[in-house]
N, C-alpha and C. Protein backbone atom coordinates (compact mmCIF):
# COMPACT_ATOMS: atom_id res chain seq x y z
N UNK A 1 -137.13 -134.58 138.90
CA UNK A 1 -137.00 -135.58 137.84
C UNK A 1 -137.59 -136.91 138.32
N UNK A 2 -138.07 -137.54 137.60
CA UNK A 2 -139.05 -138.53 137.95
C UNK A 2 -138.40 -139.82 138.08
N UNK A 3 -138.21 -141.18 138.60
CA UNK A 3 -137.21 -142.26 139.03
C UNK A 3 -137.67 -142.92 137.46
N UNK A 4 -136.42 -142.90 137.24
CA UNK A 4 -136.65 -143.89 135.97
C UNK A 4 -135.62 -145.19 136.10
N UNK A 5 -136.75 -146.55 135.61
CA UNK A 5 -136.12 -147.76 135.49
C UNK A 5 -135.11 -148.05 134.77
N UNK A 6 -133.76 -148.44 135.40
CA UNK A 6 -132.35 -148.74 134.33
C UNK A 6 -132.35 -150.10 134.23
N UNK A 7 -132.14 -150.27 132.74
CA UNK A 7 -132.50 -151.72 132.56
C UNK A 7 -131.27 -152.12 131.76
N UNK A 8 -130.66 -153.40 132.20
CA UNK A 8 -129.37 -153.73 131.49
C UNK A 8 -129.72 -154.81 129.96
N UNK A 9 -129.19 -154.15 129.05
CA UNK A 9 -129.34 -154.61 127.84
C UNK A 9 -128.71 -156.37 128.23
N UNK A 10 -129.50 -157.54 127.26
CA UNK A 10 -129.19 -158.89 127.58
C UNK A 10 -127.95 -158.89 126.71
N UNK A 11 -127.20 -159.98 126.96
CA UNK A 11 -126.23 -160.04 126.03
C UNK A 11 -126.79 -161.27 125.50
N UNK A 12 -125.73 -161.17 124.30
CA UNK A 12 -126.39 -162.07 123.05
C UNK A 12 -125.86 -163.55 123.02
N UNK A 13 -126.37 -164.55 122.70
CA UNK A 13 -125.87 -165.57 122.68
C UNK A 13 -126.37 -166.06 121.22
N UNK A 14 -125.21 -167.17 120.63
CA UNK A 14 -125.99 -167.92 119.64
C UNK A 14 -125.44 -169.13 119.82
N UNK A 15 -127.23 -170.20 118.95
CA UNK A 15 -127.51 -171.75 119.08
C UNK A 15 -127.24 -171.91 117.65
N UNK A 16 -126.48 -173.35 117.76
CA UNK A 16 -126.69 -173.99 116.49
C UNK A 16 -127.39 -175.48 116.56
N UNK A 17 -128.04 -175.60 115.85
CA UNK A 17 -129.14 -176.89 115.80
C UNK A 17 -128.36 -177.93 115.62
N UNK A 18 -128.97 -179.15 115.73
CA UNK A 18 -128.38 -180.26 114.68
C UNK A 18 -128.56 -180.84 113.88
N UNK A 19 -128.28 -181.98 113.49
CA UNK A 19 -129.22 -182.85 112.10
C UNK A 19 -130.49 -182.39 111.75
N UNK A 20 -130.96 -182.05 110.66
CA UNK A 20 -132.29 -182.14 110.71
C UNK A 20 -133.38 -181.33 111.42
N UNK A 21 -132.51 -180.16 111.67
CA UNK A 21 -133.39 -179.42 112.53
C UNK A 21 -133.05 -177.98 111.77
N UNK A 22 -133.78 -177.27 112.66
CA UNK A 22 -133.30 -175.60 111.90
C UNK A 22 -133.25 -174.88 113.14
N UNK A 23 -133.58 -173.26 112.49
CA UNK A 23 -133.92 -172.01 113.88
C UNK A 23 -134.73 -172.38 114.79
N UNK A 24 -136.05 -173.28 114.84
CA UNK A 24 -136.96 -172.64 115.20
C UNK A 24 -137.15 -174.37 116.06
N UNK A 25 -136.00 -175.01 116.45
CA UNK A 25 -136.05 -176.11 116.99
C UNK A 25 -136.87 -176.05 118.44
N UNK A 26 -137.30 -177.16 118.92
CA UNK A 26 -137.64 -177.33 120.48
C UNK A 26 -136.13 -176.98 121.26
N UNK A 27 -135.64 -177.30 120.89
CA UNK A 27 -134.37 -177.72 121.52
C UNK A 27 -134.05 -175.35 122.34
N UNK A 28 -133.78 -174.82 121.27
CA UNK A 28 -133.86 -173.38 121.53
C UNK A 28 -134.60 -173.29 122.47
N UNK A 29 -135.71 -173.36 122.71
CA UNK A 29 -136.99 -172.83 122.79
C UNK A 29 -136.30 -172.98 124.60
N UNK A 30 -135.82 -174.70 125.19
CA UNK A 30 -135.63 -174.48 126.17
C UNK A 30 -134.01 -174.17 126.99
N UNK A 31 -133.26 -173.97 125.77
CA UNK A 31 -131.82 -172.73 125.91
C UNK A 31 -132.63 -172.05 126.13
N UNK A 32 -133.46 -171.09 125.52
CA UNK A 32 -133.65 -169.60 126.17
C UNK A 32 -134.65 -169.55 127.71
N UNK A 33 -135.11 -170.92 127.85
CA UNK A 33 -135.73 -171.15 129.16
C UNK A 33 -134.32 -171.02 129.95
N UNK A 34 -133.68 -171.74 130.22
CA UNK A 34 -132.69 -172.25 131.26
C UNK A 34 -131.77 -170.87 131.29
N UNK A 35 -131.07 -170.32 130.10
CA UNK A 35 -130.38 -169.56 130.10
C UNK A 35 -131.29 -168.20 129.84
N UNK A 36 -131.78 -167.53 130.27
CA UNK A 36 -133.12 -166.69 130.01
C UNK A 36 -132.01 -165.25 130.52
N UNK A 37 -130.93 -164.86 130.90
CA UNK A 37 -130.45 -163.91 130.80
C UNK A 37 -129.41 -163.68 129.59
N UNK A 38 -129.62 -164.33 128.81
CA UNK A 38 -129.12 -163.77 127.45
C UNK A 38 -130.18 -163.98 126.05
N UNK A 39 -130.09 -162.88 125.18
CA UNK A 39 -130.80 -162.70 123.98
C UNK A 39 -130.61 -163.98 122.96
N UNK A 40 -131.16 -164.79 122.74
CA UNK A 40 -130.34 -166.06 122.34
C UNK A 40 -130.64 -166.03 120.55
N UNK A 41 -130.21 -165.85 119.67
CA UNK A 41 -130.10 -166.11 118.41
C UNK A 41 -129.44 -167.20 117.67
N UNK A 42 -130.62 -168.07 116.84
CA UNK A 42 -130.72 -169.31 116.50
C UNK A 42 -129.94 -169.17 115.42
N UNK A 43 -129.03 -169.46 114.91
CA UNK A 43 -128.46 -169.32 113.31
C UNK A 43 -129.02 -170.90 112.49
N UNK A 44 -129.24 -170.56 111.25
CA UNK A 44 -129.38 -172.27 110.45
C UNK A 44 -128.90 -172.64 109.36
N UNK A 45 -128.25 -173.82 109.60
CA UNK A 45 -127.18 -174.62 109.09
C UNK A 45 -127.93 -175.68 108.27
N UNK A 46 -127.00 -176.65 107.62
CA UNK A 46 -126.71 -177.55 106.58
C UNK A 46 -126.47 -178.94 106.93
N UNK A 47 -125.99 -179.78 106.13
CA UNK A 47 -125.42 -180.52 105.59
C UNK A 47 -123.87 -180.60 105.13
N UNK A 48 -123.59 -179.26 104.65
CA UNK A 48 -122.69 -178.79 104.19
C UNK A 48 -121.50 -178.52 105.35
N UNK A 49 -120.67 -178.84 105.35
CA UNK A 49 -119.41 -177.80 106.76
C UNK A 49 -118.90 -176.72 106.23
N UNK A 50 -118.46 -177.12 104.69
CA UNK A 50 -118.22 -175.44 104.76
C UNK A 50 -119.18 -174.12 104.54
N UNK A 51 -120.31 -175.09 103.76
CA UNK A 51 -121.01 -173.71 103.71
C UNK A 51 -121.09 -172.98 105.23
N UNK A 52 -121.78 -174.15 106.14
CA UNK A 52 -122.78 -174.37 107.75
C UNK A 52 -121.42 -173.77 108.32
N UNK A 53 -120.05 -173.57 108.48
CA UNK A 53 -118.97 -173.07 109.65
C UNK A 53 -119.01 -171.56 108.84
N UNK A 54 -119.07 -171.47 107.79
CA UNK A 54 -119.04 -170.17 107.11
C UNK A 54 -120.16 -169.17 107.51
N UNK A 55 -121.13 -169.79 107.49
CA UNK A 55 -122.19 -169.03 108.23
C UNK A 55 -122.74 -168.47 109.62
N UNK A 56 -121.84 -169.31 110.49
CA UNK A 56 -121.82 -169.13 111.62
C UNK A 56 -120.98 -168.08 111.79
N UNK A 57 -119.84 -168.19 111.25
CA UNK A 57 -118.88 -167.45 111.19
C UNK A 57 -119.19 -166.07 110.94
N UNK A 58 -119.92 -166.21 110.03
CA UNK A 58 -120.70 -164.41 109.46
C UNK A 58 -121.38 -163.98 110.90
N UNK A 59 -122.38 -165.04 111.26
CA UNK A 59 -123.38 -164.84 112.05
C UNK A 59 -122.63 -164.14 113.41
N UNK A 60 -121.58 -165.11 114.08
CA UNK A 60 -121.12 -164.63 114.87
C UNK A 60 -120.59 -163.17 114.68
N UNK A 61 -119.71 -163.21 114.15
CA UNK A 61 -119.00 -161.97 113.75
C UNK A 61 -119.84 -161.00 113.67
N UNK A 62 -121.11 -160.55 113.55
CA UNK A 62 -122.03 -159.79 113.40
C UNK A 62 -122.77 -159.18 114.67
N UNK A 63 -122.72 -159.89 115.68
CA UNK A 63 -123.21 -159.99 117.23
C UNK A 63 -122.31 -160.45 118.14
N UNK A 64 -121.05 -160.54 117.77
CA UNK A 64 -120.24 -160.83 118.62
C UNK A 64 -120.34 -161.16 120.00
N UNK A 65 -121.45 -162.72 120.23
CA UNK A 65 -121.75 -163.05 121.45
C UNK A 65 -121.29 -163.59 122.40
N UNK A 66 -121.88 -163.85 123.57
CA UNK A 66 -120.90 -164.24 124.70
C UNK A 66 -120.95 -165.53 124.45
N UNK A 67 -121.65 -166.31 124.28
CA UNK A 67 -121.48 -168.04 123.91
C UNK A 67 -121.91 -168.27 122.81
N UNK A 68 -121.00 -169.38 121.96
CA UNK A 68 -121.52 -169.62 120.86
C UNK A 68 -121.78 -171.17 121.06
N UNK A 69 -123.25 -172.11 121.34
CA UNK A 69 -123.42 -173.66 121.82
C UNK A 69 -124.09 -173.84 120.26
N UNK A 70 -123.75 -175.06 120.26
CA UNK A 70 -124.72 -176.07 119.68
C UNK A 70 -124.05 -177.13 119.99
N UNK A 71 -125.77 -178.31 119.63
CA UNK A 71 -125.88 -179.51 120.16
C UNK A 71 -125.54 -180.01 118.74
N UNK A 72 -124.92 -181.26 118.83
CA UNK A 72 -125.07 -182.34 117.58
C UNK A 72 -123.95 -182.11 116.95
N UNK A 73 -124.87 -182.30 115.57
CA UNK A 73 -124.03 -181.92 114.72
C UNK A 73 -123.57 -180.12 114.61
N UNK A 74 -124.58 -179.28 115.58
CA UNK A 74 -124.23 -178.30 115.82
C UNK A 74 -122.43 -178.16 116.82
N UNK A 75 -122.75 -179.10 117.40
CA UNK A 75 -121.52 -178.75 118.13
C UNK A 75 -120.09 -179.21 117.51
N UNK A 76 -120.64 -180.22 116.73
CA UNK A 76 -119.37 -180.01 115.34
C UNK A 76 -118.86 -179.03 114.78
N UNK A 77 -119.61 -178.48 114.57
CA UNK A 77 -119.49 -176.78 113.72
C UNK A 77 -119.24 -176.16 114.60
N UNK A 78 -119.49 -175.72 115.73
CA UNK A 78 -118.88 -174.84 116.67
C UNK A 78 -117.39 -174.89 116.92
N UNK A 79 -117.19 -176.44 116.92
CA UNK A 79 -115.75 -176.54 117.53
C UNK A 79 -114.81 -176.04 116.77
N UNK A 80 -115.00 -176.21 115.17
CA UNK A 80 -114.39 -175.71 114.24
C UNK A 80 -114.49 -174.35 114.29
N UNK A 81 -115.67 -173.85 114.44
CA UNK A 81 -115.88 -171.81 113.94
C UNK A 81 -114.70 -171.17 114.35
N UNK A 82 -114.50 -170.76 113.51
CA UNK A 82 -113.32 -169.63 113.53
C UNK A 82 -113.16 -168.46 114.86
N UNK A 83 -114.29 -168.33 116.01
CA UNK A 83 -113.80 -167.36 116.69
C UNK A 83 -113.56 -167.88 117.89
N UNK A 84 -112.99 -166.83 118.35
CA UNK A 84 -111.75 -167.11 120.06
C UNK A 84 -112.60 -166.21 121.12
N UNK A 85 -113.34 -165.14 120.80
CA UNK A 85 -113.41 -164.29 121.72
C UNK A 85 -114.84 -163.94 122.27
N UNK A 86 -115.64 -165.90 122.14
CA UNK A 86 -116.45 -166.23 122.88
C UNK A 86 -116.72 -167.47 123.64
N UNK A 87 -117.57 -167.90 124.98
CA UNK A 87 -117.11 -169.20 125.56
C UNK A 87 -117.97 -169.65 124.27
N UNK A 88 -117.14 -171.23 124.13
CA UNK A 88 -117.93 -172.26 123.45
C UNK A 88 -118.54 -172.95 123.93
N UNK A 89 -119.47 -174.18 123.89
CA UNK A 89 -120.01 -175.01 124.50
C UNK A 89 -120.49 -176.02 123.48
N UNK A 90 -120.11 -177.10 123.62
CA UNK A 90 -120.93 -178.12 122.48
C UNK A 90 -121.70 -179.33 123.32
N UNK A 91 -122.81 -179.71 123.06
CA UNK A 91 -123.32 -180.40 123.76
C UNK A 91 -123.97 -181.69 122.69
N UNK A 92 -123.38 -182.97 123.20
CA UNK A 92 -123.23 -183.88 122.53
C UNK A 92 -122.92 -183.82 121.31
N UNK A 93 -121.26 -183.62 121.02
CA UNK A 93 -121.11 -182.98 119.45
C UNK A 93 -120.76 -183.93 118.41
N UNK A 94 -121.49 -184.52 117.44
CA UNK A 94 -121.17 -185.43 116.76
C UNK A 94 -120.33 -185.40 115.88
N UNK A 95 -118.87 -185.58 116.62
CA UNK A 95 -117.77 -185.55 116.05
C UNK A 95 -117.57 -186.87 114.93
N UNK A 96 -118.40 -187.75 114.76
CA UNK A 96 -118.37 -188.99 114.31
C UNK A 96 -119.66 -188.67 113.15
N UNK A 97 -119.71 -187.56 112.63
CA UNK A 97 -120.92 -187.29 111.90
C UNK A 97 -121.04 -188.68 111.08
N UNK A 98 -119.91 -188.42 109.93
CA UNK A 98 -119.78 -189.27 108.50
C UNK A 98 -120.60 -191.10 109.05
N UNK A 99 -119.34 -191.14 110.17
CA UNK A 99 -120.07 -192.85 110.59
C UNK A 99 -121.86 -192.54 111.19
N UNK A 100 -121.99 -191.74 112.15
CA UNK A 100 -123.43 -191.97 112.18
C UNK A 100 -124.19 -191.94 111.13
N UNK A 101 -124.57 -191.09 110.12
CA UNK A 101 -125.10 -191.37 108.87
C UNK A 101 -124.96 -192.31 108.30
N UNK A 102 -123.68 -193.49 107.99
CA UNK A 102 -123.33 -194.15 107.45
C UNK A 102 -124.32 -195.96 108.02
N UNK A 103 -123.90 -195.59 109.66
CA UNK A 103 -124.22 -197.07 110.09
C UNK A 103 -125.56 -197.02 110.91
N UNK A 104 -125.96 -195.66 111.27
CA UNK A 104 -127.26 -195.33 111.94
C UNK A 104 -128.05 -194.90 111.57
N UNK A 105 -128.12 -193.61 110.91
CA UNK A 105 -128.97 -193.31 110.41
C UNK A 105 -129.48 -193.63 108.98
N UNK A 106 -128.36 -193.43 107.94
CA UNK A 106 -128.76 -194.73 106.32
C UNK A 106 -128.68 -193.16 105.59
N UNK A 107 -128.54 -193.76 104.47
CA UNK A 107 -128.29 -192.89 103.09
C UNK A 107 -130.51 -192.62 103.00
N UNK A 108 -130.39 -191.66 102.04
CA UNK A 108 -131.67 -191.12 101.32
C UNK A 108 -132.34 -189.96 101.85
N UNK A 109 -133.43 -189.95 101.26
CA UNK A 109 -133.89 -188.46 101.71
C UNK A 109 -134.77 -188.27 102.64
N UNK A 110 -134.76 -186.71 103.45
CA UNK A 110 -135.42 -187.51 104.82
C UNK A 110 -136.14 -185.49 105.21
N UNK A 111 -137.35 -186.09 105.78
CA UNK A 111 -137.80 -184.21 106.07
C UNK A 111 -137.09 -183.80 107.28
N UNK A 112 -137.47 -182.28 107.28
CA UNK A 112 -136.70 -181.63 108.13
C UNK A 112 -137.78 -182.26 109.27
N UNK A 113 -137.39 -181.40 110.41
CA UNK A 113 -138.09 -182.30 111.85
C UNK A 113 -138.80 -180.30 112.18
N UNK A 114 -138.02 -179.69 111.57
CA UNK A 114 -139.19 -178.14 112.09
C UNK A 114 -139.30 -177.22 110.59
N UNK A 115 -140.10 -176.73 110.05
CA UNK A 115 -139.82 -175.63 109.44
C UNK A 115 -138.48 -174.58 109.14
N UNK A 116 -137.98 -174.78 107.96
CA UNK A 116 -136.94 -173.67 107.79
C UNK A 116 -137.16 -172.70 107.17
N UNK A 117 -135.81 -171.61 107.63
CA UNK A 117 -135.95 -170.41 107.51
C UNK A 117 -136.31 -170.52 105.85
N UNK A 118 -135.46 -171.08 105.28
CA UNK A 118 -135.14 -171.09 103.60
C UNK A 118 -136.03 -171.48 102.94
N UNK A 119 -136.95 -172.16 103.74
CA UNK A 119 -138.07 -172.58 103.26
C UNK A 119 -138.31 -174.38 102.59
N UNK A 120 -136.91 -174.48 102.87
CA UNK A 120 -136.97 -176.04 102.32
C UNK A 120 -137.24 -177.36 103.51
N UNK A 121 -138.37 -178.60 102.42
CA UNK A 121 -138.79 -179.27 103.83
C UNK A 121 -137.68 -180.61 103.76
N UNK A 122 -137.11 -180.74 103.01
CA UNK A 122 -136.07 -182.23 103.02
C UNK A 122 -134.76 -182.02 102.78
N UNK A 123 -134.16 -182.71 103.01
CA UNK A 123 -132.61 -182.77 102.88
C UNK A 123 -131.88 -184.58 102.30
N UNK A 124 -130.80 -184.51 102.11
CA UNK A 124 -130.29 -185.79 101.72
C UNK A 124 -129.19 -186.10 102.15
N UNK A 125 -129.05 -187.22 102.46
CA UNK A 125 -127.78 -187.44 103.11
C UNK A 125 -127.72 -188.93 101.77
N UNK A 126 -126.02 -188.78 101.92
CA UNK A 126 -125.43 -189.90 100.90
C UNK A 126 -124.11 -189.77 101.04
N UNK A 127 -122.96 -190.76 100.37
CA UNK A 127 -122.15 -190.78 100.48
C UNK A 127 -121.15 -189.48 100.27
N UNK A 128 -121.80 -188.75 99.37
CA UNK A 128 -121.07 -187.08 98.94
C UNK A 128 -120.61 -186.44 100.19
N UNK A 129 -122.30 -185.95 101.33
CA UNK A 129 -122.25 -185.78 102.23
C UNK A 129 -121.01 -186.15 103.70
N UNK A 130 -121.25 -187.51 103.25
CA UNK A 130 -119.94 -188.23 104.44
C UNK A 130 -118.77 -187.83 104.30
N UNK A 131 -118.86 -187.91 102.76
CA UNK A 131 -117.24 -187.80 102.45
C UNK A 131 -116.87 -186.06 102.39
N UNK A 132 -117.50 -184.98 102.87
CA UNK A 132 -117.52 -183.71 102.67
C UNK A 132 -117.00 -183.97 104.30
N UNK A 133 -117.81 -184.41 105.43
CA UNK A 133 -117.66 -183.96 106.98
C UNK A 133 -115.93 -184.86 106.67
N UNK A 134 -115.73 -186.25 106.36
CA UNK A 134 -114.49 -186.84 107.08
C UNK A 134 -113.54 -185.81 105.95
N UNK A 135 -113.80 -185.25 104.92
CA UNK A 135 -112.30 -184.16 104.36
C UNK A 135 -112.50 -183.18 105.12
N UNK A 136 -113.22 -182.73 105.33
CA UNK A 136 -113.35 -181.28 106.57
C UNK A 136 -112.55 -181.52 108.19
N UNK A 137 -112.85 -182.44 108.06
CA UNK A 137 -112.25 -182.94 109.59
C UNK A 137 -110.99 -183.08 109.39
N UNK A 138 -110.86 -183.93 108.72
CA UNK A 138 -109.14 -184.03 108.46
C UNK A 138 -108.27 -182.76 107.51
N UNK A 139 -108.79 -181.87 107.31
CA UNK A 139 -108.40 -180.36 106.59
C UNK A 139 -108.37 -179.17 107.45
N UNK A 140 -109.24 -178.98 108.66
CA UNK A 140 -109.45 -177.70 109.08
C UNK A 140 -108.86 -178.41 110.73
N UNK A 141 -108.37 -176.76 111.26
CA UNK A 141 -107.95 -176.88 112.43
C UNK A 141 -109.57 -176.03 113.75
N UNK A 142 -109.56 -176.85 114.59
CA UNK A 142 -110.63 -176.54 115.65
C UNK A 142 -109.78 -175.38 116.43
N UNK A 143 -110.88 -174.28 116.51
CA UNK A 143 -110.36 -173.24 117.21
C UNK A 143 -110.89 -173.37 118.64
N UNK A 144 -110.54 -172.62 119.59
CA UNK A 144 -111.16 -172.47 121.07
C UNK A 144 -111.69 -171.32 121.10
N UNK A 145 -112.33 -171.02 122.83
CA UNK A 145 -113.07 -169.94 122.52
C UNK A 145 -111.94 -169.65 123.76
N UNK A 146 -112.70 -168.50 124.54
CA UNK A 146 -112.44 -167.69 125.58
C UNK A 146 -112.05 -169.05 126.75
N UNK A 147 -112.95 -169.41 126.60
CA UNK A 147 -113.30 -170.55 127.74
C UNK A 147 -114.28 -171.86 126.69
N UNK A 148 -114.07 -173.08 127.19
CA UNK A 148 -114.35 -173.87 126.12
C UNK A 148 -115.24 -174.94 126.98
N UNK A 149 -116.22 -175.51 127.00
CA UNK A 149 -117.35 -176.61 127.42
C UNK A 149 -117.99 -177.66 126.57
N UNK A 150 -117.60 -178.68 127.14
CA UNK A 150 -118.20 -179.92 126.26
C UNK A 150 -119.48 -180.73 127.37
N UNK A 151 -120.30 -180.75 126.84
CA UNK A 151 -121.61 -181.89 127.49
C UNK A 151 -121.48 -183.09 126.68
N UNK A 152 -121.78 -184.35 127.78
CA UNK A 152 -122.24 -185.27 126.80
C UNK A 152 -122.71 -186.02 128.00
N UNK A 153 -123.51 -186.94 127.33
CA UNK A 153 -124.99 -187.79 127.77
C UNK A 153 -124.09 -188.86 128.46
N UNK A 154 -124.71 -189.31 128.87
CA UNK A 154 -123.87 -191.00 129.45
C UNK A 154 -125.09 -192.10 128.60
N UNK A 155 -126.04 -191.90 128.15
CA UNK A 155 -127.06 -192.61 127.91
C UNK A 155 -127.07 -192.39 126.13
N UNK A 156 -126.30 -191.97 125.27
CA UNK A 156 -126.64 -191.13 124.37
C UNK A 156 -126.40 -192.51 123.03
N UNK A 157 -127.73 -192.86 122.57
CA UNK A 157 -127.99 -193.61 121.96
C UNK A 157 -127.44 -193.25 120.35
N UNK A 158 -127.55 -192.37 119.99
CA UNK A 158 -127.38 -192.02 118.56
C UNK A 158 -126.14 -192.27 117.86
N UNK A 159 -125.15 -191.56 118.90
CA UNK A 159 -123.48 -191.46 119.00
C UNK A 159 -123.27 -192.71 119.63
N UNK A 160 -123.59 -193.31 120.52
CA UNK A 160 -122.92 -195.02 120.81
C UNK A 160 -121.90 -194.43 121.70
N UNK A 161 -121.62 -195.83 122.64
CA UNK A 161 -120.61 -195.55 123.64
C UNK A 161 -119.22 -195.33 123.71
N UNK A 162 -118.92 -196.34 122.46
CA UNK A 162 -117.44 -196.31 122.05
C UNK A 162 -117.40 -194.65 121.28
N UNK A 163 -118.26 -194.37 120.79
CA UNK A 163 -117.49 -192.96 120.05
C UNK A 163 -117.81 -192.31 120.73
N UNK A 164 -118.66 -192.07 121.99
CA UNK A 164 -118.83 -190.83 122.46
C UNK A 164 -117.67 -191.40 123.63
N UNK A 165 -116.94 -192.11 123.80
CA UNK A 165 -115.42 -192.03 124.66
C UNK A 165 -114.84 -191.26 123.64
N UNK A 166 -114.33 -192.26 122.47
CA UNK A 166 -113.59 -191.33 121.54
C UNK A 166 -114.03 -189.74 121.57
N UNK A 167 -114.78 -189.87 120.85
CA UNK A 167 -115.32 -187.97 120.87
C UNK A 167 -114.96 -187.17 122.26
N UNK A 168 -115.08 -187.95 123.65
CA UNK A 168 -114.69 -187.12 124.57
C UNK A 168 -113.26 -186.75 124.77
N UNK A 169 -112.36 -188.13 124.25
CA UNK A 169 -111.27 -187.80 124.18
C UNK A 169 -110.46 -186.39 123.31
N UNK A 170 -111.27 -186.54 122.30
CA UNK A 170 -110.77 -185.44 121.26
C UNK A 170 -110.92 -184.36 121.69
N UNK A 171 -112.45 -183.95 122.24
CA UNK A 171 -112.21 -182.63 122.59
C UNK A 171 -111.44 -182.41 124.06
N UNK A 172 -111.72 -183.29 124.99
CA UNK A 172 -110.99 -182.96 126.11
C UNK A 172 -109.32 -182.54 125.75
N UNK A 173 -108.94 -183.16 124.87
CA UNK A 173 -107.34 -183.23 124.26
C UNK A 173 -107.20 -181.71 123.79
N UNK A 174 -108.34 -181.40 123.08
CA UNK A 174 -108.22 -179.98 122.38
C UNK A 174 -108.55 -179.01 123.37
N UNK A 175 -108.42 -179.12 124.70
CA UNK A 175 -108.63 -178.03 125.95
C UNK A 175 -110.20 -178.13 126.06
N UNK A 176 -110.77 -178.60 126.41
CA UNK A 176 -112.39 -178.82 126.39
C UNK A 176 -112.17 -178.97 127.94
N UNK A 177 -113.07 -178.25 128.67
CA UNK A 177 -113.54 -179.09 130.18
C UNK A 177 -114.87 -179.81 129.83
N UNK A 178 -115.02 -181.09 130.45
CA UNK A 178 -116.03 -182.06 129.81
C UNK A 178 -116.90 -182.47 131.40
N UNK A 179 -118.23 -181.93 130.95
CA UNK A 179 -119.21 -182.31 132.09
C UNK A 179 -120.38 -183.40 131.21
N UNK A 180 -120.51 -184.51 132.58
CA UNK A 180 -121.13 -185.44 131.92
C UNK A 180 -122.62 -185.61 132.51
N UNK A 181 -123.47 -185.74 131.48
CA UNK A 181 -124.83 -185.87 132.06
C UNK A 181 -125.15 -187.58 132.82
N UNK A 182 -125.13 -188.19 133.45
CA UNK A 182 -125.22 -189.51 133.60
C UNK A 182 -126.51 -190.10 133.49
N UNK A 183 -127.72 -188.83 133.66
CA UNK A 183 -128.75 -189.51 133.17
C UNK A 183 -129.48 -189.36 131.65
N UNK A 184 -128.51 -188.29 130.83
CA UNK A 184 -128.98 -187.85 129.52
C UNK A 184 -128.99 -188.22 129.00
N UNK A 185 -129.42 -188.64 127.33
CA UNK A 185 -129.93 -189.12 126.05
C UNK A 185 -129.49 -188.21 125.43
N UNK A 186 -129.41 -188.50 123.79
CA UNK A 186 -128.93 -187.73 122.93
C UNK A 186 -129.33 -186.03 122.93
N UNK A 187 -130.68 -186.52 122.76
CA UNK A 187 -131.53 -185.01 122.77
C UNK A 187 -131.36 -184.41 123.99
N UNK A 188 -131.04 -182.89 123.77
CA UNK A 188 -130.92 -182.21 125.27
C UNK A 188 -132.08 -182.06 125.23
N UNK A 189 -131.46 -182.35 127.22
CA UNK A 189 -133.08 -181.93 127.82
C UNK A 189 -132.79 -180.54 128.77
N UNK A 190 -134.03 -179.88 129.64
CA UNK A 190 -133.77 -179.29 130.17
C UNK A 190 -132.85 -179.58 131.71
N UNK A 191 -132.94 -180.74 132.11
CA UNK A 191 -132.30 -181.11 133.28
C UNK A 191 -131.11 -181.12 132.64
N UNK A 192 -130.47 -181.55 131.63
CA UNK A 192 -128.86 -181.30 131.38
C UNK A 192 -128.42 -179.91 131.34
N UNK A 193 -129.65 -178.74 130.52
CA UNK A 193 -129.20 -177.54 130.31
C UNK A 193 -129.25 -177.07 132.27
N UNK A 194 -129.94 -177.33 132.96
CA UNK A 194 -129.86 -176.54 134.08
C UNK A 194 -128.64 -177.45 135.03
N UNK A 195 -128.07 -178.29 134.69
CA UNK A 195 -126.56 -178.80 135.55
C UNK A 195 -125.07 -178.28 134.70
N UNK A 196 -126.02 -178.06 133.60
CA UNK A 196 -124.40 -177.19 132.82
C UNK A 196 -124.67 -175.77 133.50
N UNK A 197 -125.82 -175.09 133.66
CA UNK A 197 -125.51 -173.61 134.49
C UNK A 197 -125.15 -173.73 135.25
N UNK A 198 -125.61 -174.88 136.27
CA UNK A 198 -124.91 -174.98 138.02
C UNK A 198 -123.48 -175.06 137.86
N UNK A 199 -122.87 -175.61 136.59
CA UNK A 199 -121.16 -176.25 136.30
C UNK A 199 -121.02 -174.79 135.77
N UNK A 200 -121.40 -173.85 135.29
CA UNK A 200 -120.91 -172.88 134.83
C UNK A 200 -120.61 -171.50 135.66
N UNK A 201 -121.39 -171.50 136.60
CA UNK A 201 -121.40 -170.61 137.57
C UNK A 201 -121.02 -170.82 138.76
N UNK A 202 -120.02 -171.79 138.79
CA UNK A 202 -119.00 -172.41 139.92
C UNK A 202 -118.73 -171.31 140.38
């Protein structure tokens, strides 16, 4: 019988984007660099929380993966998703959605930053919007995973200093272990994704 190569199937992971972004973000492109031993599947989200946690929710449940990350406003939605029986990870999670839109980024309509799946190129943000994330927040309870990870920037311009204390407080409170990038910016980079593997594989 002839030596045949055994090859271990990857396990699956899924990303959730943030603001303004979709599947097919930069941001993925270097998750599946850094983390390159898992199958990484992009899911794409909204505006919306309940539609955007509902979908994840499907998504997960479907591939039942070993981590479920997103950055941003992705990691908003994660913290909430309904499942337990994967690690989480949110990396810079804009728990302060409603106010950033409100005092940073501004009401009106604005294009996506990559191509979506759905095919649509703009989105809108307005007061409807705000007032959808702060009743969601104050309505739904944040689940944990297996094991639970929070990143955040020390430099992270978007979120501001005072809320990204606050924000760290919240999740650290909600069982979060919290690793801090000291030289990061909002946008992950790859040097944050490769000091969260070194923190992960303690």
């Amino acid at each position: 019988m002839k030596n045949q190569e055994i090859t271990t199937p990857k396990l699956y992971a899924v990303y959730v984007h943030g603001l303004g972004s979709g599947a097919t973000s930069t941001t993925i492109k270097i998750v599946r660099k850094v983390f390159s031993e898992y199958e990484w599947l992009a899911v794409e989200v909204n505006e919306n929380p309940y539609e955007s946690v509902a979908k994840i929710e499907s998504f997960v449940n479907n591939f039942s993966p070993s981590i479920l990350m997103g950055t941003s406003l992705g990691g908003y939605y994660v913290y909430y998703a309904n499942f337990s029986k994967t690690v989480k990870i949110i990396c810079n999670p804009a728990m302060n959605i409603e106010t950033i839109i409100r005092e940073k980024i501004g009401f009106g309509k604005y294009k996506y930053f990559v191509k979506r799946e759905n095919g649509k190129t703009d989105f809108i943000l307005n007061e409807e919007v705000c007032r959808k994330f702060a009743e969601y927040k104050q309505n739904q309870q944040f689940v944990l995973g297996k094991a639970n990870y929070a990143v955040f920037s020390a430099h992270d311009e978007l979120i501001g200093d005072s809320a990204s204390l606050d924000n760290m407080a919240m999740v650290f409170g909600a069982g979060y272990s919290i690793l801090i990038d000291e030289n990061g910016k909002h946008r992950l980079r790859e040097e944050t994704l490769k000091l969260l593997k070194t923190y992960l594989n303690k």
